[in-house]
C-alpha atoms as a PDB file:
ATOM      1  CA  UNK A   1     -49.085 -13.455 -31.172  1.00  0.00           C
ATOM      2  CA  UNK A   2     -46.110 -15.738 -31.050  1.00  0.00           C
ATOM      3  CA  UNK A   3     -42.820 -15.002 -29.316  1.00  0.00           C
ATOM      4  CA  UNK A   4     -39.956 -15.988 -30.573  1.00  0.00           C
ATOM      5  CA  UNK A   5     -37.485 -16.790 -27.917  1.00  0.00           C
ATOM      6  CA  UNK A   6     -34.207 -17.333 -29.503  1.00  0.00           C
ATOM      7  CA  UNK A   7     -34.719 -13.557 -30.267  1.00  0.00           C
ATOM      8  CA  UNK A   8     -35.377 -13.183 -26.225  1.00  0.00           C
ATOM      9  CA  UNK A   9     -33.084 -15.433 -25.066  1.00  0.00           C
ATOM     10  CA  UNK A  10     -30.205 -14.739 -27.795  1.00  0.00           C
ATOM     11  CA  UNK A  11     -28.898 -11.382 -26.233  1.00  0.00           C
ATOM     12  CA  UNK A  12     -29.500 -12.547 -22.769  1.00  0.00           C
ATOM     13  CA  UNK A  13     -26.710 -15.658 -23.676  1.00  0.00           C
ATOM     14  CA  UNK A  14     -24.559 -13.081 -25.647  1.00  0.00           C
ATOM     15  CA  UNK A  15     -24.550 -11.044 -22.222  1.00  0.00           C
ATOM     16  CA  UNK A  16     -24.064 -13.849 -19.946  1.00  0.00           C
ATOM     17  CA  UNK A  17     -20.992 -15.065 -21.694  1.00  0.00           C
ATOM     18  CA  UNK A  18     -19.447 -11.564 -21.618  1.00  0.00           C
ATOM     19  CA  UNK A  19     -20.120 -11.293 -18.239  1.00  0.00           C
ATOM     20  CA  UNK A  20     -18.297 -14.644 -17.505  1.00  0.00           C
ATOM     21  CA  UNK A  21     -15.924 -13.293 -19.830  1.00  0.00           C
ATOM     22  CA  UNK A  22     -15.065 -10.681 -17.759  1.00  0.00           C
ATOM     23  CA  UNK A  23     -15.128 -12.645 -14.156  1.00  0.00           C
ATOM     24  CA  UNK A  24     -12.039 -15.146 -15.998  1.00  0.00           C
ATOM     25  CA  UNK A  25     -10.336 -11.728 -16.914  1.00  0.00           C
ATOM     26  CA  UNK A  26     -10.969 -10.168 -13.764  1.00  0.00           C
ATOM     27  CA  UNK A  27      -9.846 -13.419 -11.821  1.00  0.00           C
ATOM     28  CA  UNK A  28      -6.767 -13.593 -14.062  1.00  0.00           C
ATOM     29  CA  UNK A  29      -5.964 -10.156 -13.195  1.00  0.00           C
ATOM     30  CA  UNK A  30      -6.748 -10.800  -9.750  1.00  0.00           C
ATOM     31  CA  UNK A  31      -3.777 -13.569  -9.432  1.00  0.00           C
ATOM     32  CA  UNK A  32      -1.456 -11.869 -11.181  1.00  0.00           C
ATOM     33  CA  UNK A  33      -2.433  -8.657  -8.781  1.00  0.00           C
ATOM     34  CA  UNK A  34      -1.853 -11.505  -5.738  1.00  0.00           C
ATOM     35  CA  UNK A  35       1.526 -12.801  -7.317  1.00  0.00           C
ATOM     36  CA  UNK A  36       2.939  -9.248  -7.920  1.00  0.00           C
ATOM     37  CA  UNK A  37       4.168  -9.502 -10.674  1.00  0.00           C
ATOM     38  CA  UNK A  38       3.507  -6.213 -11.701  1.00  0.00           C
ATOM     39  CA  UNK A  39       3.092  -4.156  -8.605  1.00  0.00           C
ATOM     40  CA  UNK A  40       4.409  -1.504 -10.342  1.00  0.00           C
ATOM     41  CA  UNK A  41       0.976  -1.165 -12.096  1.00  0.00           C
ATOM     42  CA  UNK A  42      -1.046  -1.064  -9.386  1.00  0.00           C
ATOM     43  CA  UNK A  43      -3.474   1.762  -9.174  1.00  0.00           C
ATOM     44  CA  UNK A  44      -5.392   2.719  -5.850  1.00  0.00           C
ATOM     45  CA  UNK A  45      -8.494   4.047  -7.920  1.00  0.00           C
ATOM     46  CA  UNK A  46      -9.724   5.869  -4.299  1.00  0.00           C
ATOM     47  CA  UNK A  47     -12.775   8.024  -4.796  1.00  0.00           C
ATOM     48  CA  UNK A  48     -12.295  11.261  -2.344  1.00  0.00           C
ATOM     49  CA  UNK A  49     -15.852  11.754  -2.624  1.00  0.00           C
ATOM     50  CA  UNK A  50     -16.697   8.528  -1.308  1.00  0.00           C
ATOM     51  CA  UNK A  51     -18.148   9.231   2.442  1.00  0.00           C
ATOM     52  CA  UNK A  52     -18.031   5.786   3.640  1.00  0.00           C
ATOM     53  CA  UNK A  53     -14.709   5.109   2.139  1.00  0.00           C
ATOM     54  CA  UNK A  54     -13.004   7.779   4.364  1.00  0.00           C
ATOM     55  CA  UNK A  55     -15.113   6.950   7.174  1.00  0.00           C
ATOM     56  CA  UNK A  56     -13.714   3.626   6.672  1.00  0.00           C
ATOM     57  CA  UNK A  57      -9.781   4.856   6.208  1.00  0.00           C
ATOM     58  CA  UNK A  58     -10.445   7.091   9.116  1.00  0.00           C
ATOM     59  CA  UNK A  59     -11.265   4.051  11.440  1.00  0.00           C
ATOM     60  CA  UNK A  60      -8.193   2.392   9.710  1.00  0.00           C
ATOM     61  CA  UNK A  61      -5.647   5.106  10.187  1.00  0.00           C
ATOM     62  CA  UNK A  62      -7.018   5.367  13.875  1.00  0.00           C
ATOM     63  CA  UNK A  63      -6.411   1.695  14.149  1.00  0.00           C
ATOM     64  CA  UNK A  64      -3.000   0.907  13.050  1.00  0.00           C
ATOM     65  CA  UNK A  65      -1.233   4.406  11.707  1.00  0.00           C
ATOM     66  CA  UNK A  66      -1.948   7.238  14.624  1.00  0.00           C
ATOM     67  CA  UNK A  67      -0.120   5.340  16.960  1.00  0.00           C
ATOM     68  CA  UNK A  68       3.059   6.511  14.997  1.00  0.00           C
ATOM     69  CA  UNK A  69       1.894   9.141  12.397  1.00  0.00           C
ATOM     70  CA  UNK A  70       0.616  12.172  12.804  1.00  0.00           C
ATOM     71  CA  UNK A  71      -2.260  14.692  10.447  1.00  0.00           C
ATOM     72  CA  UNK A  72      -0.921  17.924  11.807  1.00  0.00           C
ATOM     73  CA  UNK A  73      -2.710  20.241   9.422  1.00  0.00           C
ATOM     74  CA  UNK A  74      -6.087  18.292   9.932  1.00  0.00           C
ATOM     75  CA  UNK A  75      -8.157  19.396  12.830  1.00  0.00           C
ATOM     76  CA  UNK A  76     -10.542  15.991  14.463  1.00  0.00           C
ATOM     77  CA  UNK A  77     -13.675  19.062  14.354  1.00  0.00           C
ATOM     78  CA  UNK A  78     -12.643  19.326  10.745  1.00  0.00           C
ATOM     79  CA  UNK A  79     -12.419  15.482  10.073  1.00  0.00           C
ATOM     80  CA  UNK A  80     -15.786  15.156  12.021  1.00  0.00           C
ATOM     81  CA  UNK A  81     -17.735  17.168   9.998  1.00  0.00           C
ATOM     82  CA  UNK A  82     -16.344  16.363   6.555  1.00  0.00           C
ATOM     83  CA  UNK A  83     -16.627  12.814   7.217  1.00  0.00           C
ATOM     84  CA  UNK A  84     -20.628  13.228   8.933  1.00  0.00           C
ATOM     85  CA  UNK A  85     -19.382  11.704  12.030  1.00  0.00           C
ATOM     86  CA  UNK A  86     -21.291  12.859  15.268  1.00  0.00           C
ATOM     87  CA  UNK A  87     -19.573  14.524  18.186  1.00  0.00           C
ATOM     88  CA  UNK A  88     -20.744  11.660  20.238  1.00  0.00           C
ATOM     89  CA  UNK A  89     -18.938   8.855  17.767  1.00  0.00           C
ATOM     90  CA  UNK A  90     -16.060  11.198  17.493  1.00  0.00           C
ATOM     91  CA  UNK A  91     -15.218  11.717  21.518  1.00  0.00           C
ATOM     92  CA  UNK A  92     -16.305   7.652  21.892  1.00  0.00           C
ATOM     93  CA  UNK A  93     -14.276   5.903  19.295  1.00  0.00           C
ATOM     94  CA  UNK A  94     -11.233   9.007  17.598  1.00  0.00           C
ATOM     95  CA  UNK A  95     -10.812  11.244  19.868  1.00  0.00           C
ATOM     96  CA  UNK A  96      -7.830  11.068  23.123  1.00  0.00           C
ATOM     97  CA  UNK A  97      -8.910  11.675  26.194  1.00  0.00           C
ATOM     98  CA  UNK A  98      -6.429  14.269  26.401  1.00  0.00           C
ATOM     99  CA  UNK A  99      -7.787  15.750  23.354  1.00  0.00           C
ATOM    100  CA  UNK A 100     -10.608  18.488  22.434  1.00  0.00           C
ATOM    101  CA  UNK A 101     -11.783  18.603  18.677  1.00  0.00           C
ATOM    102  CA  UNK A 102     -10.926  21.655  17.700  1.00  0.00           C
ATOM    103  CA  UNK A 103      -7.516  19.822  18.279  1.00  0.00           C
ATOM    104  CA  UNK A 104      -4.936  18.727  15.164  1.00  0.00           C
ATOM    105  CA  UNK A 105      -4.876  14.940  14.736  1.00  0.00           C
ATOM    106  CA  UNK A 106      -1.084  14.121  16.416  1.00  0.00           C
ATOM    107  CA  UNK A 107       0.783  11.034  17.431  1.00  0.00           C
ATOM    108  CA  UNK A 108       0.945   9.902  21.429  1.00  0.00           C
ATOM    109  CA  UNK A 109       4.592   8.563  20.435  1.00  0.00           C
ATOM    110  CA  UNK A 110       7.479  10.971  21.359  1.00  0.00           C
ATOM    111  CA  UNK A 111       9.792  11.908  18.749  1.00  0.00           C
ATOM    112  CA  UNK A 112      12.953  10.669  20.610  1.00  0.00           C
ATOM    113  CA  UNK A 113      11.490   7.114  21.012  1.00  0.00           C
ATOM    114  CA  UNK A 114      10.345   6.957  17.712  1.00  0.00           C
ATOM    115  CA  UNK A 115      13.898   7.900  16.326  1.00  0.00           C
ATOM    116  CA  UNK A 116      15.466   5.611  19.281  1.00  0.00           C
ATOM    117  CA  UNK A 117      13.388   2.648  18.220  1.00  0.00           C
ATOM    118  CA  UNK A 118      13.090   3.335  14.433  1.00  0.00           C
ATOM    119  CA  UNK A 119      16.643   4.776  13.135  1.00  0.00           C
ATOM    120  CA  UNK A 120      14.110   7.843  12.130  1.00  0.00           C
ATOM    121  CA  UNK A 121      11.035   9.701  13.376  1.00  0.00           C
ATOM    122  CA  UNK A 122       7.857   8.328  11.450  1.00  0.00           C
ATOM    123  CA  UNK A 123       6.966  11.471   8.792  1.00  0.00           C
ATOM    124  CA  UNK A 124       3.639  13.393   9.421  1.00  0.00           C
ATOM    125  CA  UNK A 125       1.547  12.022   6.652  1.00  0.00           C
ATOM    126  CA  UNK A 126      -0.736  15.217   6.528  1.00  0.00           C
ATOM    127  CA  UNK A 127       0.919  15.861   2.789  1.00  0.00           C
ATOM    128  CA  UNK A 128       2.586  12.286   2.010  1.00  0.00           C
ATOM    129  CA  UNK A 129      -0.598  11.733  -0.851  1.00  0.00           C
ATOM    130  CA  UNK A 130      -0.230  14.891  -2.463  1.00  0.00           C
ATOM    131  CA  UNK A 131       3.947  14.556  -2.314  1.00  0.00           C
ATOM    132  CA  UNK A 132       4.131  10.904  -3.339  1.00  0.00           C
ATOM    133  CA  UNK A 133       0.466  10.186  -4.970  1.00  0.00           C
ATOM    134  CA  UNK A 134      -1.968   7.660  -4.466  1.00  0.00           C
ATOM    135  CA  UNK A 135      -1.015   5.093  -6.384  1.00  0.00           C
ATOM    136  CA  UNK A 136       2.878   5.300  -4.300  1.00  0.00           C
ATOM    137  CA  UNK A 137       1.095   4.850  -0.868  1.00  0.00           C
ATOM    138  CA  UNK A 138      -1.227   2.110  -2.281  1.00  0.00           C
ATOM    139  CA  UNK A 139       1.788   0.446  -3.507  1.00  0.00           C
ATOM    140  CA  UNK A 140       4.089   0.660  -0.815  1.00  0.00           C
ATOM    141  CA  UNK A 141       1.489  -0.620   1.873  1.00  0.00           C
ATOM    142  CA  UNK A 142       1.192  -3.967  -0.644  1.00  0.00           C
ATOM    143  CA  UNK A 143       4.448  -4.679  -1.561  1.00  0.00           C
ATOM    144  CA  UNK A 144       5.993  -5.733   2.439  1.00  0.00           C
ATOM    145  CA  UNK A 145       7.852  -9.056   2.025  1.00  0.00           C
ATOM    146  CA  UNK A 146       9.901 -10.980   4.850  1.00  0.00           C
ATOM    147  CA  UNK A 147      13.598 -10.116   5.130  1.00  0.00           C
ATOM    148  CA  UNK A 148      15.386 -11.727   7.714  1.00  0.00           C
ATOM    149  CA  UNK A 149      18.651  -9.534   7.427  1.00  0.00           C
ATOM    150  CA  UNK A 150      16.281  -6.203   8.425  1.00  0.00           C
ATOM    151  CA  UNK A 151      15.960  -5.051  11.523  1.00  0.00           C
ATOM    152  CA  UNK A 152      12.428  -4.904  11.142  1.00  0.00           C
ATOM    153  CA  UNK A 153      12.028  -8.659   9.823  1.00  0.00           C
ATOM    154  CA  UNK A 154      10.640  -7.207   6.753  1.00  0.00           C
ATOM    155  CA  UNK A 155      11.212  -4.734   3.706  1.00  0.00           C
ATOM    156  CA  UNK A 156       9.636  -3.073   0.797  1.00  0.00           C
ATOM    157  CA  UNK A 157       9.461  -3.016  -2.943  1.00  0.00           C
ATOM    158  CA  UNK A 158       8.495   0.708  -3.250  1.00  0.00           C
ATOM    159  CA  UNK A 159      10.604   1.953  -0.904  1.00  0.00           C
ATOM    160  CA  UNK A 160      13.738  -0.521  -0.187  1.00  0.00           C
ATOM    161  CA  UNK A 161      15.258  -0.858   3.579  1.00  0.00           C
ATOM    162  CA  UNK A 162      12.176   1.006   4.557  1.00  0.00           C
ATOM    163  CA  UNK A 163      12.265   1.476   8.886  1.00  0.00           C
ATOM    164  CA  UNK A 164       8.728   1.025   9.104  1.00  0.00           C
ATOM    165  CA  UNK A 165       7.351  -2.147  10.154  1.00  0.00           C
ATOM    166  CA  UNK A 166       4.680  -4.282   8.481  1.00  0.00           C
ATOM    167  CA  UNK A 167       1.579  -2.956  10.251  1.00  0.00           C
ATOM    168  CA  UNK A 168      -0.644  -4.918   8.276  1.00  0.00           C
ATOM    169  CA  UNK A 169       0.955  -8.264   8.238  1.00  0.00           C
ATOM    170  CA  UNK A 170      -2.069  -9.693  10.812  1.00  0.00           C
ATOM    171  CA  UNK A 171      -4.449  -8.519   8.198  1.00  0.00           C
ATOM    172  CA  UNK A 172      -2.668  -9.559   4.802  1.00  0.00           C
ATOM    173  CA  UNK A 173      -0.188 -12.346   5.768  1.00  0.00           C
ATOM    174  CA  UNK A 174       3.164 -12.814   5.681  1.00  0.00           C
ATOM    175  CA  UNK A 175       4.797 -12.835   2.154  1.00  0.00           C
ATOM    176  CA  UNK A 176       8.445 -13.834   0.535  1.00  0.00           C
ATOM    177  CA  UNK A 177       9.779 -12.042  -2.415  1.00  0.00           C
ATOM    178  CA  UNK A 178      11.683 -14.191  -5.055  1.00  0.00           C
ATOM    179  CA  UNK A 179      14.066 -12.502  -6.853  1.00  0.00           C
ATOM    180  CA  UNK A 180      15.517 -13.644 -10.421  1.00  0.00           C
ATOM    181  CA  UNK A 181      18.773 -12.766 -11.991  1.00  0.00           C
ATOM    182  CA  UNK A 182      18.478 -10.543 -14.829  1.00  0.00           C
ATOM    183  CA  UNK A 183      21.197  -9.734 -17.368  1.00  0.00           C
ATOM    184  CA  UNK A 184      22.552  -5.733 -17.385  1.00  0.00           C
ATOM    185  CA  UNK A 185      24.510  -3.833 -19.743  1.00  0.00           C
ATOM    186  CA  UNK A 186      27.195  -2.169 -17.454  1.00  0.00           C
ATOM    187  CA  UNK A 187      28.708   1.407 -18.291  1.00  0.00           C
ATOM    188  CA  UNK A 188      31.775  -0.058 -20.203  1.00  0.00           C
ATOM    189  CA  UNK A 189      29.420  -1.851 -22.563  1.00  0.00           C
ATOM    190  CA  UNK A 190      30.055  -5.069 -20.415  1.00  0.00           C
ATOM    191  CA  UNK A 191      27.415  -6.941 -19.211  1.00  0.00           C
ATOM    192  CA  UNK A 192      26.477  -7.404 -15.936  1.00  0.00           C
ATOM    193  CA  UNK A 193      23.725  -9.358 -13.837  1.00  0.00           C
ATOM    194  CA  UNK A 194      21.007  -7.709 -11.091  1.00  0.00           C
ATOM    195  CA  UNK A 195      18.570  -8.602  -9.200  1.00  0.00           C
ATOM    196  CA  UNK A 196      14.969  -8.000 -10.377  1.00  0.00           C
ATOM    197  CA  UNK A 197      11.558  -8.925  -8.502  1.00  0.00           C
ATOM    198  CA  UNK A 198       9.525 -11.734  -9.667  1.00  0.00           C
ATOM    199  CA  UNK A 199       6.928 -13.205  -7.519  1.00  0.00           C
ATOM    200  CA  UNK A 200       5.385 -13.356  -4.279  1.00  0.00           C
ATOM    201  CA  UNK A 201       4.505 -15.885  -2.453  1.00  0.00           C
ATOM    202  CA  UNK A 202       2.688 -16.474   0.505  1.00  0.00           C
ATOM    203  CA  UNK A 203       4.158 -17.628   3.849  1.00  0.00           C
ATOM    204  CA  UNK A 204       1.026 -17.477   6.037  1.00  0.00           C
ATOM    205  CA  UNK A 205      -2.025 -16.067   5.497  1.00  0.00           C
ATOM    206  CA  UNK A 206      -3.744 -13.269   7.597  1.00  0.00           C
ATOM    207  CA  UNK A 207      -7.474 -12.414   8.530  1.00  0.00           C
ATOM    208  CA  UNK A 208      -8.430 -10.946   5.648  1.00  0.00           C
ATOM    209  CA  UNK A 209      -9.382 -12.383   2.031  1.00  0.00           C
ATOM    210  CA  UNK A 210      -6.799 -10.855  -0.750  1.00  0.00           C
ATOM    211  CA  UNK A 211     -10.004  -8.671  -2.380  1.00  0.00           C
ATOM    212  CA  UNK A 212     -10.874  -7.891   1.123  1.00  0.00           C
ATOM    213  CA  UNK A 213      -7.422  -6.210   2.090  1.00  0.00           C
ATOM    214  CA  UNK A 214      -7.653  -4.288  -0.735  1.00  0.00           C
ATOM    215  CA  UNK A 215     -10.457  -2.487  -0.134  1.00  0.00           C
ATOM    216  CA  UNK A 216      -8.556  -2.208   3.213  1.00  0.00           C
ATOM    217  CA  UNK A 217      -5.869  -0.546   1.781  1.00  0.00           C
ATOM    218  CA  UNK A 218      -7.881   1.849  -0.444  1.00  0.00           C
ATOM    219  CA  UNK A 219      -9.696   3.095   2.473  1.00  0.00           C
ATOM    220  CA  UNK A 220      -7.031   3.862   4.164  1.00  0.00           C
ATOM    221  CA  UNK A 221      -5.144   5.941   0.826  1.00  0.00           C
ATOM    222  CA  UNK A 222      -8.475   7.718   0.330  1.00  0.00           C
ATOM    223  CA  UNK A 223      -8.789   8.946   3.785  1.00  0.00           C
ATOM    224  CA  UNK A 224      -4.593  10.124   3.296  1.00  0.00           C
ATOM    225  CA  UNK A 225      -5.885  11.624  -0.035  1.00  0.00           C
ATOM    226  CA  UNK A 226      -8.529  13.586   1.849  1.00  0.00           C
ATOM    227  CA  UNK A 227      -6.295  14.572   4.822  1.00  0.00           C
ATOM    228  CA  UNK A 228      -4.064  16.254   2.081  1.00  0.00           C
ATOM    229  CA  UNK A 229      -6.699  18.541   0.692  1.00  0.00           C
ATOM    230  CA  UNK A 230      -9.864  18.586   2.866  1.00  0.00           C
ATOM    231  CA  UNK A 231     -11.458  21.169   0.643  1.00  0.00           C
ATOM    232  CA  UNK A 232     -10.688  19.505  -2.731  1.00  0.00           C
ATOM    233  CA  UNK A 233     -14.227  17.914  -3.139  1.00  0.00           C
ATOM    234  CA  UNK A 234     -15.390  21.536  -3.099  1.00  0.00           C
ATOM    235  CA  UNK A 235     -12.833  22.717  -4.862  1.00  0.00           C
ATOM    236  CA  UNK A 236     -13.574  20.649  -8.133  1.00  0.00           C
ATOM    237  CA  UNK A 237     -17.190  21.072  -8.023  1.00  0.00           C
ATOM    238  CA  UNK A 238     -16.540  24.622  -7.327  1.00  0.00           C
ATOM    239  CA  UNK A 239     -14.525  23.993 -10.362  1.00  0.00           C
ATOM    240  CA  UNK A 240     -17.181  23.434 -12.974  1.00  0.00           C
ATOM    241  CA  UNK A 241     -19.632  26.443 -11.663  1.00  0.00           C
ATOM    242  CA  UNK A 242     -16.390  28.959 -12.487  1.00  0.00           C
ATOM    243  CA  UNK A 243     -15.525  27.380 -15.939  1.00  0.00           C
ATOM    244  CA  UNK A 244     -19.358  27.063 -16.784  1.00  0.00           C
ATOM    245  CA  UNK A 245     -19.139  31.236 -15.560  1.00  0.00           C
ATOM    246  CA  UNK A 246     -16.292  31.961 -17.580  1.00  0.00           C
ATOM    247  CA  UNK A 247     -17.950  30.626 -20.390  1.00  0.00           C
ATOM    248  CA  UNK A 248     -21.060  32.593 -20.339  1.00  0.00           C
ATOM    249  CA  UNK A 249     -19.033  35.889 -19.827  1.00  0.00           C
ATOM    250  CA  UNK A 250     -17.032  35.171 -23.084  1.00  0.00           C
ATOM    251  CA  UNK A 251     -20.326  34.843 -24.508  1.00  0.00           C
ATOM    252  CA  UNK A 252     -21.898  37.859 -23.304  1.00  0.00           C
ATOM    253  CA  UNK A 253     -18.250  39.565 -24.277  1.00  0.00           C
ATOM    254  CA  UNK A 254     -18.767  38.322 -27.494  1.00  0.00           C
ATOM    255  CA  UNK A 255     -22.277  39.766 -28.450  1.00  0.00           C
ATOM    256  CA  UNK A 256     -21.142  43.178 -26.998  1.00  0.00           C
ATOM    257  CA  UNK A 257     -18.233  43.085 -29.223  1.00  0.00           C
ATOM    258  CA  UNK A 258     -20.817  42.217 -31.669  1.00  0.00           C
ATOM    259  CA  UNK A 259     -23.143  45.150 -31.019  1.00  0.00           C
ATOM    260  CA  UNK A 260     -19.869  47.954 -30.670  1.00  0.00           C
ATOM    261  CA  UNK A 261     -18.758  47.036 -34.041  1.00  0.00           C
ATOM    262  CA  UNK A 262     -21.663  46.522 -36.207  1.00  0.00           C
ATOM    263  CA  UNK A 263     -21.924  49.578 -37.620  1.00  0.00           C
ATOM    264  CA  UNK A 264     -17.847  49.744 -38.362  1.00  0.00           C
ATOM    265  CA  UNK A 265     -16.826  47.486 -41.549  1.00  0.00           C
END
């Protein structure tokens, strides 16, 4: 029996190069993700049903958001068990000493020193996913660039002259936004000239690898996406039992129908 290996080895090439293919693309994408150039398109692709992913946003938003934010509607006893973390893990490493579990998750910062220090009180961010979506929170925690004339140091594409500071900056680097001059039709018919983004560009780096804050980041949305809607995991898997349900009883509805009028024509 001979084997003919150009048959073998043919799809195995074809494959290769589309894999290749598709690391040039994904690179591409990948710098034009780092440059910014269109942030606007970013997409935090979080999967709620991802256990480790929240376990790893909850260790995130433990680390650098509860010291000004707050999850008033989410319980730690609630978090604990949703997220299969042990009472022993939860009272070592996410729970205050002040704290019990059957306690809501809430910020150690006072309101008045937050607003003193600030210009506003940081917003509970129990409902911030579900208010502004994924993709806004995703965005707005990438798009920090330095601004001298802030108080802050810093601002924010998403949200401009935000009062929050840049958090993350050990983690992702320092970055300038350039800014180009675009032209504007004014309301006269006149035209007119604006600013519009165009790049980043890095200033210093930070610990993490570009990829690597990214996951960061999407951890840290999906865990806000689950804090919004604990149950909602249940809820669409609940979902398809209901619809599947409903269908069946239009069935059954049907062949009664069926069998009340068979004899009337």
């Amino acid at each position: 029996m001979r084997i003919d290996f150009r048959r073998v080895l043919q799809p195995a090439a074809f494959a290769f190069l589309i894999v290749c293919a598709g690391s040039a693309v994904g690179a591409e994408e990948e710098g034009a993700a780092a440059a910014g150039a269109d942030w606007r398109t970013w997409r935090a692709q979080n999967e709620v049903a991802s256990i480790v992913s929240l376990q790893r946003g909850a260790r995130n938003f433990f680390s650098y958001c509860q010291g000004c934010h707050s999850l008033k509607y989410l319980r730690y006893s609630r978090m604990a068990e949703d997220l299969h973390i042990s009472p022993q893990q939860l009272e070592a490493h996410l729970l205050p000493k002040s704290s019990k579990p059957a306690d809501y998750v809430t910020s150690s910062m006072p309101v008045n020193d937050a607003a003193t220090w600030f210009g506003k009180a940081p917003p509970d961010l129990s409902l911030m996913v579900r208010a502004r979506g994924a993709d806004y929170i995703y965005q707005f925690l990438k798009t920090f660039y330095v601004d001298p004339s802030k108080p802050t140091g810093v601002n924010n594409l998403r949200l401009e002259s935000t009062a929050m500071p840049a958090v993350l900056a050990d983690l992702e680097g320092l970055k300038r936004a350039d800014f180009k001059t675009v032209a504007k039709e004014g309301e006269g018919g006149g035209a007119t000239s604006a600013k519009a983004f165009d790049h980043f560009e890095q200033v210093s780096p930070g610990k993490m690898q570009p990829a690597e804050f990214d996951g960061f980041v999407r951890d840290t949305v999906n865990f806000l996406d689950y804090a919004s809607e604990p149950t909602q995991v249940t809820r669409r898997s609940l979902g398809i039992w209901v619809v599947l349900f409903l269908l069946v009883f239009t069935w059954l509805a049907w062949l009664l129908k069926k069998e009340y009028w068979k004899d009337i024509d």
